[in-house]
PDB file of N, CA and C in Angstrom:
ATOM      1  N   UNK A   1     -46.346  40.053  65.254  1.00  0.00           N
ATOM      2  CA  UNK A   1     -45.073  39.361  65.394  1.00  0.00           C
ATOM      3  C   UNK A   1     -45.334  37.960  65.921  1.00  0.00           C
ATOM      4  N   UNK A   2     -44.338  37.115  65.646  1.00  0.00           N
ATOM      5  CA  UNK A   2     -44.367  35.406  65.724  1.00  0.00           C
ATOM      6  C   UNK A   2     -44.381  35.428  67.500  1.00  0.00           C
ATOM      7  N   UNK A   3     -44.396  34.242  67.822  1.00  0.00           N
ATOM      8  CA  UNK A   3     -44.145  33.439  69.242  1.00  0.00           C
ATOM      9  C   UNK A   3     -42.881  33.378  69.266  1.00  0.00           C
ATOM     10  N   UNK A   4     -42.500  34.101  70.670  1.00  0.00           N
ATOM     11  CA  UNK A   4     -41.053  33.906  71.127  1.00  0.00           C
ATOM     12  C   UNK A   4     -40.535  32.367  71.692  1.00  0.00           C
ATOM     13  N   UNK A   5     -40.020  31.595  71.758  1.00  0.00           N
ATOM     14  CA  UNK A   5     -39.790  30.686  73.303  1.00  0.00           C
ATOM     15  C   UNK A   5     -38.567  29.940  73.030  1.00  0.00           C
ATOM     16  N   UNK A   6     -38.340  29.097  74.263  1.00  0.00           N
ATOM     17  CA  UNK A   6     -36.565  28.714  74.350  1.00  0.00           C
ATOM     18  C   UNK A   6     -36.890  26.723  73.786  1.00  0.00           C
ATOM     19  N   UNK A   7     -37.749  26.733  73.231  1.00  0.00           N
ATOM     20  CA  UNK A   7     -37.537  25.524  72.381  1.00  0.00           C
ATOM     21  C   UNK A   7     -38.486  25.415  71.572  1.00  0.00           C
ATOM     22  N   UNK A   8     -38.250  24.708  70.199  1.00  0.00           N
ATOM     23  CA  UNK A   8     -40.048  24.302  69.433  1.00  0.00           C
ATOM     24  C   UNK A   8     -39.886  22.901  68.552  1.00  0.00           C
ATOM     25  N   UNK A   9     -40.956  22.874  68.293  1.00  0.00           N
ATOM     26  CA  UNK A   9     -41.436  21.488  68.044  1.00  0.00           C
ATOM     27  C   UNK A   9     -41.524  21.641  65.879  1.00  0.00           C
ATOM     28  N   UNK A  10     -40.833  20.840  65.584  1.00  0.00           N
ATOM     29  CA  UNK A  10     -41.084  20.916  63.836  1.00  0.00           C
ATOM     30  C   UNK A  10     -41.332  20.048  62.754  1.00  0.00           C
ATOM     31  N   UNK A  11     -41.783  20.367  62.178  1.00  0.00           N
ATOM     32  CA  UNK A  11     -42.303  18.755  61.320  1.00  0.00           C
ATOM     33  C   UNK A  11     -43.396  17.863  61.626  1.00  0.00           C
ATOM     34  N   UNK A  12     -43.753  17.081  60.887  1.00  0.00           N
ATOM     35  CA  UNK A  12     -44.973  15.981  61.151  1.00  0.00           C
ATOM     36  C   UNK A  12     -44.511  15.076  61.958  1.00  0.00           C
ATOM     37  N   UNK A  13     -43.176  14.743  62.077  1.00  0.00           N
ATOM     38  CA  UNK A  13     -42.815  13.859  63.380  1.00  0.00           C
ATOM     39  C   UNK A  13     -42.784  14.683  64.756  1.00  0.00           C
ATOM     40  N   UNK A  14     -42.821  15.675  65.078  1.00  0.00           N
ATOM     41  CA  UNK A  14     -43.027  16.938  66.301  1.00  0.00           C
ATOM     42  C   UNK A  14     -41.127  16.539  66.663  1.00  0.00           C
ATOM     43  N   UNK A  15     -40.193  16.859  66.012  1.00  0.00           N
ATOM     44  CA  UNK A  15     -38.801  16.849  66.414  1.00  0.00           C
ATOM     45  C   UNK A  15     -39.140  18.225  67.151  1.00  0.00           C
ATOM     46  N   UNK A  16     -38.152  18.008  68.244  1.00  0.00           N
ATOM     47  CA  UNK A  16     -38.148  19.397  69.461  1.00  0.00           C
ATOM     48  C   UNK A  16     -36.872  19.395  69.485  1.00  0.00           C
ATOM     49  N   UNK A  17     -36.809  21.264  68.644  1.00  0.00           N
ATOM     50  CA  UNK A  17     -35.567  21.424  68.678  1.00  0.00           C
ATOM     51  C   UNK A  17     -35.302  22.733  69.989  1.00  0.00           C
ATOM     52  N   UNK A  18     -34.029  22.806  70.488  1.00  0.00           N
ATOM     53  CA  UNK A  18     -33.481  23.639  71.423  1.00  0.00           C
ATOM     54  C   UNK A  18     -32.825  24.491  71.314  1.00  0.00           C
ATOM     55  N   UNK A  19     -32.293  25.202  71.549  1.00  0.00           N
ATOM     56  CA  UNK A  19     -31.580  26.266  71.311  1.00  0.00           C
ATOM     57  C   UNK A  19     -29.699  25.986  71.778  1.00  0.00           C
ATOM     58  N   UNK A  20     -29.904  25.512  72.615  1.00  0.00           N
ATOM     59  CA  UNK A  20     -28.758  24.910  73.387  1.00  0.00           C
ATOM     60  C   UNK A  20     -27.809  23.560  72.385  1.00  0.00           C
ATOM     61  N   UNK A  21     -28.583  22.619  71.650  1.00  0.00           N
ATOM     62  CA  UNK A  21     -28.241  21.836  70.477  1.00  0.00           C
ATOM     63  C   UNK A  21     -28.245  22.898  69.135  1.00  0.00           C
ATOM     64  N   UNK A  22     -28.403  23.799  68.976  1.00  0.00           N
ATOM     65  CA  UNK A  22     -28.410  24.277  67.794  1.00  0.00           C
ATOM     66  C   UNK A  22     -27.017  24.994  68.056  1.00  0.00           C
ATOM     67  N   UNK A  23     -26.999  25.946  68.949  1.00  0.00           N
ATOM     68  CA  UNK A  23     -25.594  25.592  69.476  1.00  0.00           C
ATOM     69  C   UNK A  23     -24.585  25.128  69.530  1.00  0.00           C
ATOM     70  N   UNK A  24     -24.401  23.986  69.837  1.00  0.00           N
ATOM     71  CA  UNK A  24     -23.819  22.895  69.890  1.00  0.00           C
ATOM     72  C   UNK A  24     -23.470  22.520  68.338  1.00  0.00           C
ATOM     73  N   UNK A  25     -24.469  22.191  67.418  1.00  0.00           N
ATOM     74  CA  UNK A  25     -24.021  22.083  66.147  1.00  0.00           C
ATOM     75  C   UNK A  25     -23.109  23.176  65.405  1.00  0.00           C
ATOM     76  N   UNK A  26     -23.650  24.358  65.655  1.00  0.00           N
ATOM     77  CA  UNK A  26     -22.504  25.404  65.219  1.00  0.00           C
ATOM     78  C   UNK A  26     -21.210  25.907  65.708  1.00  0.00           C
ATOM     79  N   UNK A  27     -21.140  25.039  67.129  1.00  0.00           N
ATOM     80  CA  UNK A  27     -19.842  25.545  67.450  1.00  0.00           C
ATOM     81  C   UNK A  27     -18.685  24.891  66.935  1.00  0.00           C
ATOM     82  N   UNK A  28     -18.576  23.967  66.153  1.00  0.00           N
ATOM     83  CA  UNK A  28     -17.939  23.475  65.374  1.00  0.00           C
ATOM     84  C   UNK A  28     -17.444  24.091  63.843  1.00  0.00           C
ATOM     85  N   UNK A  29     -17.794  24.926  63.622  1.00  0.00           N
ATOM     86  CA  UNK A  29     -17.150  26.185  62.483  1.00  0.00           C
ATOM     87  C   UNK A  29     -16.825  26.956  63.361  1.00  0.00           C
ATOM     88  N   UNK A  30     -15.746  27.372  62.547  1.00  0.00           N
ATOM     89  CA  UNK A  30     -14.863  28.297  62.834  1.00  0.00           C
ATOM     90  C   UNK A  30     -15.259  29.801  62.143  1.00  0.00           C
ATOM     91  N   UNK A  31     -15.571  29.271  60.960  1.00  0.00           N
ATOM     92  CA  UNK A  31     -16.395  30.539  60.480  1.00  0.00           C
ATOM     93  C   UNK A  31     -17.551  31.600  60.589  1.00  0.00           C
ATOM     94  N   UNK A  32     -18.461  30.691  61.719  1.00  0.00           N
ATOM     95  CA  UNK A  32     -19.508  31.475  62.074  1.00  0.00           C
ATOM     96  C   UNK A  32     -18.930  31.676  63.854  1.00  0.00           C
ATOM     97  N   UNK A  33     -19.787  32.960  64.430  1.00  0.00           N
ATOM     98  CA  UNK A  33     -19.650  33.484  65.685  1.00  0.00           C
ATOM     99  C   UNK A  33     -20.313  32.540  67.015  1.00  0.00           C
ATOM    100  N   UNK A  34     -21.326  31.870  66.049  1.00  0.00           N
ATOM    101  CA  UNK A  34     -22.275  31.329  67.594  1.00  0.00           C
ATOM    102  C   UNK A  34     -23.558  31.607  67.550  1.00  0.00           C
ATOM    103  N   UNK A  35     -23.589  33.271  67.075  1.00  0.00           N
ATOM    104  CA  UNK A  35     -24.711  33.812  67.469  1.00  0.00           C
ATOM    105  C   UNK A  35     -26.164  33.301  66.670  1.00  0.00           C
ATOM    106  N   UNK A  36     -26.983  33.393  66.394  1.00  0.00           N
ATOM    107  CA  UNK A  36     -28.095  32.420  65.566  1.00  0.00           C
ATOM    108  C   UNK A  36     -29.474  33.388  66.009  1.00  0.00           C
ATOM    109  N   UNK A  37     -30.579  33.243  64.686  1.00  0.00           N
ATOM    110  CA  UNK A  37     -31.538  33.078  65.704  1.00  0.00           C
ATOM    111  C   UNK A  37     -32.129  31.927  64.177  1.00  0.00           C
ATOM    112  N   UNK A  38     -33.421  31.468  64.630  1.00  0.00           N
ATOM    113  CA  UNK A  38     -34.134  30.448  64.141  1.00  0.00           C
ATOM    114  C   UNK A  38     -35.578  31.325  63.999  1.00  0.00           C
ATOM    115  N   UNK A  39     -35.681  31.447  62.828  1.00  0.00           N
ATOM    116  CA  UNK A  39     -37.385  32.076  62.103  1.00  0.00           C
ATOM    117  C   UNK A  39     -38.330  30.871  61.633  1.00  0.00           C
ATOM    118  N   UNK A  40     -39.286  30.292  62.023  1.00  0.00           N
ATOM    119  CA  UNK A  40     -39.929  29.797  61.795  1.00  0.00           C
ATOM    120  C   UNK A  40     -41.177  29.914  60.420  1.00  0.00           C
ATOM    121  N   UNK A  41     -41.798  29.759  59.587  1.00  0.00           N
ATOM    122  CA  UNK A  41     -42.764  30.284  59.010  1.00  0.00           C
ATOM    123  C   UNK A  41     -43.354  28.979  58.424  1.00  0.00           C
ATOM    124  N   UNK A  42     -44.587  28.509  57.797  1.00  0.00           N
ATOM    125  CA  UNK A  42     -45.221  27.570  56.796  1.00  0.00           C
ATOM    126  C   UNK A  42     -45.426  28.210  55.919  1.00  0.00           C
ATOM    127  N   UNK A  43     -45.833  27.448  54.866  1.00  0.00           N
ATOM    128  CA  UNK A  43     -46.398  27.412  53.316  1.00  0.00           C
ATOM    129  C   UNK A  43     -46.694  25.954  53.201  1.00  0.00           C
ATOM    130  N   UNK A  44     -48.066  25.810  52.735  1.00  0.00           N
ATOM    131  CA  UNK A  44     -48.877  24.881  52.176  1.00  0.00           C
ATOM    132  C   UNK A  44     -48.213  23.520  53.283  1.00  0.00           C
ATOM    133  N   UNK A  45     -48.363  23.846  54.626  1.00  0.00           N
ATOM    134  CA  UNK A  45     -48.744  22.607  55.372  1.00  0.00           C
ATOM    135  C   UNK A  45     -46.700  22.489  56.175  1.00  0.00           C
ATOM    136  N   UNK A  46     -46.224  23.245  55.565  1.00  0.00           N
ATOM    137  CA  UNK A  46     -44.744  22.690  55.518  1.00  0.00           C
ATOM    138  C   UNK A  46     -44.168  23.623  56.230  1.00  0.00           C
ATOM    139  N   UNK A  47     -43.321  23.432  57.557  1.00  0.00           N
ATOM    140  CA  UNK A  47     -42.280  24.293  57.864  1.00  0.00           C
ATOM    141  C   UNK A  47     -41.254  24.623  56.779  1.00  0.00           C
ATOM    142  N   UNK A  48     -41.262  25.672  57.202  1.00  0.00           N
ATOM    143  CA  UNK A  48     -39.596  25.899  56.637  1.00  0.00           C
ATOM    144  C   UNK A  48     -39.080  27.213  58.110  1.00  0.00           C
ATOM    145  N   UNK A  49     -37.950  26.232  58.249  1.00  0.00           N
ATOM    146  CA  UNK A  49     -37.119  26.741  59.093  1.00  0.00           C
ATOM    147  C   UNK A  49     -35.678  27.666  58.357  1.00  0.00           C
ATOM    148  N   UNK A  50     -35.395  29.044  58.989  1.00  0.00           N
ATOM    149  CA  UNK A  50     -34.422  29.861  58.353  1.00  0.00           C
ATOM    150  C   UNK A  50     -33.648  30.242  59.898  1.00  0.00           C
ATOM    151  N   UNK A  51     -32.531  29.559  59.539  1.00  0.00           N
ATOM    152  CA  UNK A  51     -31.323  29.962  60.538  1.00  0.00           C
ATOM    153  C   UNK A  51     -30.816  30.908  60.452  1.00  0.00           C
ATOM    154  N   UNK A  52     -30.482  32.318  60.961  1.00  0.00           N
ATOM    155  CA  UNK A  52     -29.885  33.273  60.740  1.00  0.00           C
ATOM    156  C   UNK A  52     -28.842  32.739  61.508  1.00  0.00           C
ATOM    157  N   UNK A  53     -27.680  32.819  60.521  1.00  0.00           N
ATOM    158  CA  UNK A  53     -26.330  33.078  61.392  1.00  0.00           C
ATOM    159  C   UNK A  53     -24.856  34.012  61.176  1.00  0.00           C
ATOM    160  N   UNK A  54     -24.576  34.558  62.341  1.00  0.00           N
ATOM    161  CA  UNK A  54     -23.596  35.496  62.250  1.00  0.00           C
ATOM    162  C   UNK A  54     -21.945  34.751  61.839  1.00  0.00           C
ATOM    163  N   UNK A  55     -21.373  35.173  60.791  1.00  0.00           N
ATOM    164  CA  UNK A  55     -20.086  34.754  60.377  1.00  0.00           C
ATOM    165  C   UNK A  55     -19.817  35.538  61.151  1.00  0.00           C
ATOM    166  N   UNK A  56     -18.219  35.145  60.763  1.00  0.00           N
ATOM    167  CA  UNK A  56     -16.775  35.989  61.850  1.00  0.00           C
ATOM    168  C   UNK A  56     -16.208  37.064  60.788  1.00  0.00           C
ATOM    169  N   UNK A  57     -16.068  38.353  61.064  1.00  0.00           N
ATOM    170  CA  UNK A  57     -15.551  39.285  60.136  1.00  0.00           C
ATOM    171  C   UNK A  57     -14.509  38.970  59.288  1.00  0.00           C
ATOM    172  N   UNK A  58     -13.491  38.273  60.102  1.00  0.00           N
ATOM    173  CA  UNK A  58     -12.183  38.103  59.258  1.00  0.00           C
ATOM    174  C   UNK A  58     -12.380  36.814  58.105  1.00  0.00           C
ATOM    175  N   UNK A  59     -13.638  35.765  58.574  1.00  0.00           N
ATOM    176  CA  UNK A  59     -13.997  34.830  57.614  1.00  0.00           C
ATOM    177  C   UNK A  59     -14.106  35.045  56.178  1.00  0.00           C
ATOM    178  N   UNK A  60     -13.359  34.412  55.338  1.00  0.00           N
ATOM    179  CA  UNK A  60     -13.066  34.645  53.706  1.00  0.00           C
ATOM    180  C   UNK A  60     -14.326  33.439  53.125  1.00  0.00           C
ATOM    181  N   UNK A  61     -15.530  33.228  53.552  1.00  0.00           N
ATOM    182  CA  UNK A  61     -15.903  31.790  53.545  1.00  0.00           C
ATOM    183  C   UNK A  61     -16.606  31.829  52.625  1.00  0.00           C
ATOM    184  N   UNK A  62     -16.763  30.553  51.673  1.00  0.00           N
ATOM    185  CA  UNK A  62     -17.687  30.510  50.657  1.00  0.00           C
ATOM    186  C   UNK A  62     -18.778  30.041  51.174  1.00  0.00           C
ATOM    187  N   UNK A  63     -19.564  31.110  50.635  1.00  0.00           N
ATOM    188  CA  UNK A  63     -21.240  30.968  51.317  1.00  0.00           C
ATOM    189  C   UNK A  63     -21.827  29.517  51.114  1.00  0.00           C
ATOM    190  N   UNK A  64     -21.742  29.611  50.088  1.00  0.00           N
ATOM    191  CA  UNK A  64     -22.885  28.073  49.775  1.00  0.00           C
ATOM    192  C   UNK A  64     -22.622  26.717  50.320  1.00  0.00           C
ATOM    193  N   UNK A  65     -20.544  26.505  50.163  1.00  0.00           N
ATOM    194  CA  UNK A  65     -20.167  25.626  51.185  1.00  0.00           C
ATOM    195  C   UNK A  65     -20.603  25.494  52.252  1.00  0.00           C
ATOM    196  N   UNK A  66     -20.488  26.530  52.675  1.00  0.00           N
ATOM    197  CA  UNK A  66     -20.761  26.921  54.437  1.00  0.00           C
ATOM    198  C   UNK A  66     -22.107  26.513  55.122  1.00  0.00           C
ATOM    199  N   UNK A  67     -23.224  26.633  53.949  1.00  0.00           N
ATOM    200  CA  UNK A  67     -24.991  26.544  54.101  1.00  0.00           C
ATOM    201  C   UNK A  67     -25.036  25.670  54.284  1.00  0.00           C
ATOM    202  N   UNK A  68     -24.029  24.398  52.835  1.00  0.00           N
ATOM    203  CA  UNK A  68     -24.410  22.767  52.779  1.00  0.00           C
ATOM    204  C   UNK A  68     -24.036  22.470  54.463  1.00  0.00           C
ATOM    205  N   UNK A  69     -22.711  22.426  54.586  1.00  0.00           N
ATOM    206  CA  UNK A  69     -21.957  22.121  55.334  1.00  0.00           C
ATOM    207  C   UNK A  69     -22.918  22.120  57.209  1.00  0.00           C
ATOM    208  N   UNK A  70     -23.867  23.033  57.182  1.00  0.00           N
ATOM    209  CA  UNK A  70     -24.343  23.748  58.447  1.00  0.00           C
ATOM    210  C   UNK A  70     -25.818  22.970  58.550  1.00  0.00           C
ATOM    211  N   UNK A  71     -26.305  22.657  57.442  1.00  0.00           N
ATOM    212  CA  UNK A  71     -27.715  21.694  56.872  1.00  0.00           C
ATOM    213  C   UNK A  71     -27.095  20.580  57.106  1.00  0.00           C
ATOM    214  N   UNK A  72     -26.050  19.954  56.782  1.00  0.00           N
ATOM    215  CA  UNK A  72     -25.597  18.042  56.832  1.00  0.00           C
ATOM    216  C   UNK A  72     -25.268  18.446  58.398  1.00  0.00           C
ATOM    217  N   UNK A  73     -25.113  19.199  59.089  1.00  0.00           N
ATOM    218  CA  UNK A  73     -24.459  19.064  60.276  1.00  0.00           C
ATOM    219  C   UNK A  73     -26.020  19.054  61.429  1.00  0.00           C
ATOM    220  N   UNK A  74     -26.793  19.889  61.096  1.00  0.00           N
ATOM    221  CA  UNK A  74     -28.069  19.959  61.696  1.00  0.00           C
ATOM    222  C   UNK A  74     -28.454  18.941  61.068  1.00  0.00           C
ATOM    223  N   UNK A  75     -28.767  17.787  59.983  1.00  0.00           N
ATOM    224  CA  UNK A  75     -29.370  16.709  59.888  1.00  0.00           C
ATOM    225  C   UNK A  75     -28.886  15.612  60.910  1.00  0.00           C
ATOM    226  N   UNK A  76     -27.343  15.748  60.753  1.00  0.00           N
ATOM    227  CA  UNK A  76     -26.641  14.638  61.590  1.00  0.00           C
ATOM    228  C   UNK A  76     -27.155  14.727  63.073  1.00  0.00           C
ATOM    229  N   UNK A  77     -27.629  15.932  63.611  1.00  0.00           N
ATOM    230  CA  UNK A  77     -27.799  15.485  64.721  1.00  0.00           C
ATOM    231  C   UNK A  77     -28.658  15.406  65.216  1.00  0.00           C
ATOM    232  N   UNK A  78     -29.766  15.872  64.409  1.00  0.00           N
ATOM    233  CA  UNK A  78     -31.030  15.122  64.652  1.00  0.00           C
ATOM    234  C   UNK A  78     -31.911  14.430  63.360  1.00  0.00           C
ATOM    235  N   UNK A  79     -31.603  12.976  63.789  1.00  0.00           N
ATOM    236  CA  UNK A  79     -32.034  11.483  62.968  1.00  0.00           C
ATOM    237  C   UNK A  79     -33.801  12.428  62.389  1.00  0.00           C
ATOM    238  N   UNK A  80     -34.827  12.391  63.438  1.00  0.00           N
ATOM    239  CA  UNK A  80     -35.782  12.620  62.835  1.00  0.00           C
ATOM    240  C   UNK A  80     -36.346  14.201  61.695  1.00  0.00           C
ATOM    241  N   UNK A  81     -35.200  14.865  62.094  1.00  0.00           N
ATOM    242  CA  UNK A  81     -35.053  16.233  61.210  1.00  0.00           C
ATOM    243  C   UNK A  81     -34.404  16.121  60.216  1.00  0.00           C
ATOM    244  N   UNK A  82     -33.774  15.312  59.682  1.00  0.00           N
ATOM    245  CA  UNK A  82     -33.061  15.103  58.508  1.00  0.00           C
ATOM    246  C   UNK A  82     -34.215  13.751  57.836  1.00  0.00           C
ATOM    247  N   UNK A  83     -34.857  12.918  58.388  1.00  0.00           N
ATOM    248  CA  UNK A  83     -36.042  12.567  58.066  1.00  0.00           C
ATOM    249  C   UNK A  83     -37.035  13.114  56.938  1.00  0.00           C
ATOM    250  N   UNK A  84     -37.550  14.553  58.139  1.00  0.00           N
ATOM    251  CA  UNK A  84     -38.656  15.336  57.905  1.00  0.00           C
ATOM    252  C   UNK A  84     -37.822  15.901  56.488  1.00  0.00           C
ATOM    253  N   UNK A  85     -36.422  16.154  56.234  1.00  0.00           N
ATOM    254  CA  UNK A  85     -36.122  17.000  55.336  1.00  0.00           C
ATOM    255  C   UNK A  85     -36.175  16.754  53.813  1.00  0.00           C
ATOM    256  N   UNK A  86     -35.581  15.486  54.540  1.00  0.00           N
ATOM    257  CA  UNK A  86     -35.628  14.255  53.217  1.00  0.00           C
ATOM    258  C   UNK A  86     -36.963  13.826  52.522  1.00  0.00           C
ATOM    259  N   UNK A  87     -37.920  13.818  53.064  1.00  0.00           N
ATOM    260  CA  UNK A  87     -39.531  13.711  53.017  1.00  0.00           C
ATOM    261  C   UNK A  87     -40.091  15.016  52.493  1.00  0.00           C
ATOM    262  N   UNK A  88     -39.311  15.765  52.739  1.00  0.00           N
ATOM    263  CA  UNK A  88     -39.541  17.296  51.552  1.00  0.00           C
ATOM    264  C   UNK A  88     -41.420  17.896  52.722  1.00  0.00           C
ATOM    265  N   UNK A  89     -40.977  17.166  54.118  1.00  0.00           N
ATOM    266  CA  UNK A  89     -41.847  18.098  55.106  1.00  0.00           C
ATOM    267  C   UNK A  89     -41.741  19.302  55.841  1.00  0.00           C
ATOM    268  N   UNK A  90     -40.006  19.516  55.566  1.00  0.00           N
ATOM    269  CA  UNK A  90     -39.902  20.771  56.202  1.00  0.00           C
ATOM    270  C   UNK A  90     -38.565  21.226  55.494  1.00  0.00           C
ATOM    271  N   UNK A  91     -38.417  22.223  55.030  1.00  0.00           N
ATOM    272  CA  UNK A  91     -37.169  23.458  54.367  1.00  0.00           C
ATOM    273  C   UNK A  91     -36.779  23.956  55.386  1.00  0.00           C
ATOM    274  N   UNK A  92     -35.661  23.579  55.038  1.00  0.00           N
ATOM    275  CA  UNK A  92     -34.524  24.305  55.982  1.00  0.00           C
ATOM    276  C   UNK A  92     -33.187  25.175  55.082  1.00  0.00           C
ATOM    277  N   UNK A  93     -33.092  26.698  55.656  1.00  0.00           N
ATOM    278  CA  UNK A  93     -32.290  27.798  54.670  1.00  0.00           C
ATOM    279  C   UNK A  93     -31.443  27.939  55.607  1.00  0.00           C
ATOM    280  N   UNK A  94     -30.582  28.545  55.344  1.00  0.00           N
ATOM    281  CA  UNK A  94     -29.156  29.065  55.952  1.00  0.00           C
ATOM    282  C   UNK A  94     -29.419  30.042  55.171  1.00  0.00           C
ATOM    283  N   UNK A  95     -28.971  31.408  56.139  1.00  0.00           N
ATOM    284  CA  UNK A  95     -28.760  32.915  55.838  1.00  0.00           C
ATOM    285  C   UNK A  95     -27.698  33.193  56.657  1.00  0.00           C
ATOM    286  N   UNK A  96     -26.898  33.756  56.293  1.00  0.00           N
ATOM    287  CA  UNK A  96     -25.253  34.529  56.528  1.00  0.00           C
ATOM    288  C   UNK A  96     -25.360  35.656  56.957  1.00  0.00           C
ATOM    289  N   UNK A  97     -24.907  36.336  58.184  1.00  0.00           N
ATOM    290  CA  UNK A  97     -25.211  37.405  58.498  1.00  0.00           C
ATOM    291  C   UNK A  97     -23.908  37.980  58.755  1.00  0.00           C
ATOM    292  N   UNK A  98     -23.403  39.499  58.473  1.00  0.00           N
ATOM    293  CA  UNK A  98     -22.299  40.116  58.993  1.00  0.00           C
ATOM    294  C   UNK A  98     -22.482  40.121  60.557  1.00  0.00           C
ATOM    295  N   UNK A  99     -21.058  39.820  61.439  1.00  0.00           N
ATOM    296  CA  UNK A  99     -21.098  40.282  62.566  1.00  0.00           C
ATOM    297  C   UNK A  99     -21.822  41.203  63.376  1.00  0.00           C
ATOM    298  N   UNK A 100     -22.521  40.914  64.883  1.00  0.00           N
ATOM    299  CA  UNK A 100     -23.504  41.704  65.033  1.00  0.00           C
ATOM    300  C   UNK A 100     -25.205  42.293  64.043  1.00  0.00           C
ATOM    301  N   UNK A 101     -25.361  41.243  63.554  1.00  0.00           N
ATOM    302  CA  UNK A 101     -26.236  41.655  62.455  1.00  0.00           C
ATOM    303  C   UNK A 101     -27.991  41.412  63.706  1.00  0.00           C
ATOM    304  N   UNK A 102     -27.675  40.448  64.132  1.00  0.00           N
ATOM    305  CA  UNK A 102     -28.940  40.191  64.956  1.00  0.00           C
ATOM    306  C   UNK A 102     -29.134  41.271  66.454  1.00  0.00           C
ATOM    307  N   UNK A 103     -30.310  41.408  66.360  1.00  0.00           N
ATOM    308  CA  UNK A 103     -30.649  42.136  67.528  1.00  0.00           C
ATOM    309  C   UNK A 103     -30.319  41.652  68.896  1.00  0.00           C
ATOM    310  N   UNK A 104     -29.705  42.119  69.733  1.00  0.00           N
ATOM    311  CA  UNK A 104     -28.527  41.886  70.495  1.00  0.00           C
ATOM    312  C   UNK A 104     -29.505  41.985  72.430  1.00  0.00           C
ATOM    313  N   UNK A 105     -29.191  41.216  73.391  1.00  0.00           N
ATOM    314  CA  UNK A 105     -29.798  41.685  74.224  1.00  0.00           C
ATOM    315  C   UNK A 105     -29.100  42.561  75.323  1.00  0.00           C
ATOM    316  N   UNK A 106     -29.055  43.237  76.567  1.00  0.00           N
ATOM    317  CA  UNK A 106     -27.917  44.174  77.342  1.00  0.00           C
ATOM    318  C   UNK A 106     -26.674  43.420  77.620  1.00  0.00           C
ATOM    319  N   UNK A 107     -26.846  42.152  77.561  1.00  0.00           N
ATOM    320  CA  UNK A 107     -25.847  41.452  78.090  1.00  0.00           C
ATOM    321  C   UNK A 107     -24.613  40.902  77.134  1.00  0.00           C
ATOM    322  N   UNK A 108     -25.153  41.210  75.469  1.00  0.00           N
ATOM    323  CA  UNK A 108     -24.186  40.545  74.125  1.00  0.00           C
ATOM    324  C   UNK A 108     -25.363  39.512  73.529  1.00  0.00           C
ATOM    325  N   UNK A 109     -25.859  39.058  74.538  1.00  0.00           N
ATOM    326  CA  UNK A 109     -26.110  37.574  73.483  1.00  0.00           C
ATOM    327  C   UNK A 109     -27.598  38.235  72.560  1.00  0.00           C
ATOM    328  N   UNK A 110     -27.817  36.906  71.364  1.00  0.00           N
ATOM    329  CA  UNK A 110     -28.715  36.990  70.405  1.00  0.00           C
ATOM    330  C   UNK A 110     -30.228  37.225  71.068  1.00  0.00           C
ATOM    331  N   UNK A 111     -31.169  38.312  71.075  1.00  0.00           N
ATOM    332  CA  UNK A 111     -32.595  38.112  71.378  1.00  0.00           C
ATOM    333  C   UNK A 111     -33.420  38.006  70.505  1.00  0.00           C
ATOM    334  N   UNK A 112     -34.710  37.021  71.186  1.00  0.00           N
ATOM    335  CA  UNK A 112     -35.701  36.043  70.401  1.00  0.00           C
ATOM    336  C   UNK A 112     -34.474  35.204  69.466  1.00  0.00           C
ATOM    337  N   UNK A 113     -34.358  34.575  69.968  1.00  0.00           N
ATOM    338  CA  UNK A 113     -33.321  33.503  69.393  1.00  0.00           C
ATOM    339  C   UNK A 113     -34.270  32.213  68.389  1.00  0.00           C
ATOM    340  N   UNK A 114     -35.252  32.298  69.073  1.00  0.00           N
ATOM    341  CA  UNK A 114     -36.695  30.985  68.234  1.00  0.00           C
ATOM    342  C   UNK A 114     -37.580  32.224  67.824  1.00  0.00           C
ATOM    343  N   UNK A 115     -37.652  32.609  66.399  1.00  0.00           N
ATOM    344  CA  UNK A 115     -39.143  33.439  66.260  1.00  0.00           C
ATOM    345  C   UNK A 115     -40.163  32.129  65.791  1.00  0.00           C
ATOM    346  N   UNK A 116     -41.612  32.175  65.839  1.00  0.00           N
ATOM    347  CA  UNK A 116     -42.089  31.449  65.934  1.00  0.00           C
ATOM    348  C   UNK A 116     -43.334  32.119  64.877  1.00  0.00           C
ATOM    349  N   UNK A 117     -42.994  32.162  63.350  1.00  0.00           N
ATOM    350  CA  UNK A 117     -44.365  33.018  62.794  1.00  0.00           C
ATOM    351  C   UNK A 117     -45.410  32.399  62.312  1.00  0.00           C
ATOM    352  N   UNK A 118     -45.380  31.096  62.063  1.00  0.00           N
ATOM    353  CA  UNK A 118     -46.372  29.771  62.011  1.00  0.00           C
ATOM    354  C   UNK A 118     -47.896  30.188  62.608  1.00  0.00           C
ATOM    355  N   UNK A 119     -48.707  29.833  61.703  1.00  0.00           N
ATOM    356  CA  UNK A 119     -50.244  30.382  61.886  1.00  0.00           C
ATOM    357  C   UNK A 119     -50.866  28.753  62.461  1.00  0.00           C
ATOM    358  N   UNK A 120     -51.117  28.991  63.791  1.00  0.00           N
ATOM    359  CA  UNK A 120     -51.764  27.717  64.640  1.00  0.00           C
ATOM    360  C   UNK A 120     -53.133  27.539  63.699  1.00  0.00           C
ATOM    361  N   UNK A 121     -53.644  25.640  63.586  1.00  0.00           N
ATOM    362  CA  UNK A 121     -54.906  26.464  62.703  1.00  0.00           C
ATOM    363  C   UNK A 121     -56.050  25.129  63.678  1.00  0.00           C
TER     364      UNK A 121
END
């Protein structure tokens, strides 16, 4: 299994992203819950980052809108990650999850919120 931790570093520019701003970018839909986690992995030199995120049950939302919409919103707020994206150095996916879909910790919230499966070399 990947590296757990509460922030990481992505791309050839080393953007350090948080958990607390990723956050922050999603709390602005209404359609998703909050909850998130962030999977890390490479291929041929390149992050690609996959956001898991939990929609809201009663949400009628069109998926693909919702992906663009969640990608322009994570570029906007970080200048050098929308950079790296644009430079075709790092993929970034949106995945839709039913309510409660992520592994949950005693307290409600999302655990391993950063997986980290990237092979150090």
């Amino acid at each position: 299994m990947g590296r757990k931790r509460d922030s990481v570093t992505v791309g050839i520019k080393g953007t350090r992203l948080f958990p607390s701003q990723i956050y922050k970018a999603l709390y602005e839909f209404d359609e998703i819950t909050g909850d998130f986690q962030l999977v890390l992995d490479s291929e041929h030199r390149k992050d690609i980052l996959t956001f898991r995120v939990e929609v809201v049950k009663e949400s009628n939302v069109n998926s693909k809108d919702l992906e663009l919409k969640i990608k322009k919103k994570l570029e906007n707020m970080f200048p050098d990650f929308k950079d790296c994206v644009t430079k075709d150095l790092i993929e970034v996916k949106i995945e839709l999850l039913n309510p409660n879909s992520l592994p949950k910790t005693g307290a409600g919230k999302p655990k391993d919120i950063i997986i980290d499966n990237r092979v150090l070399v």
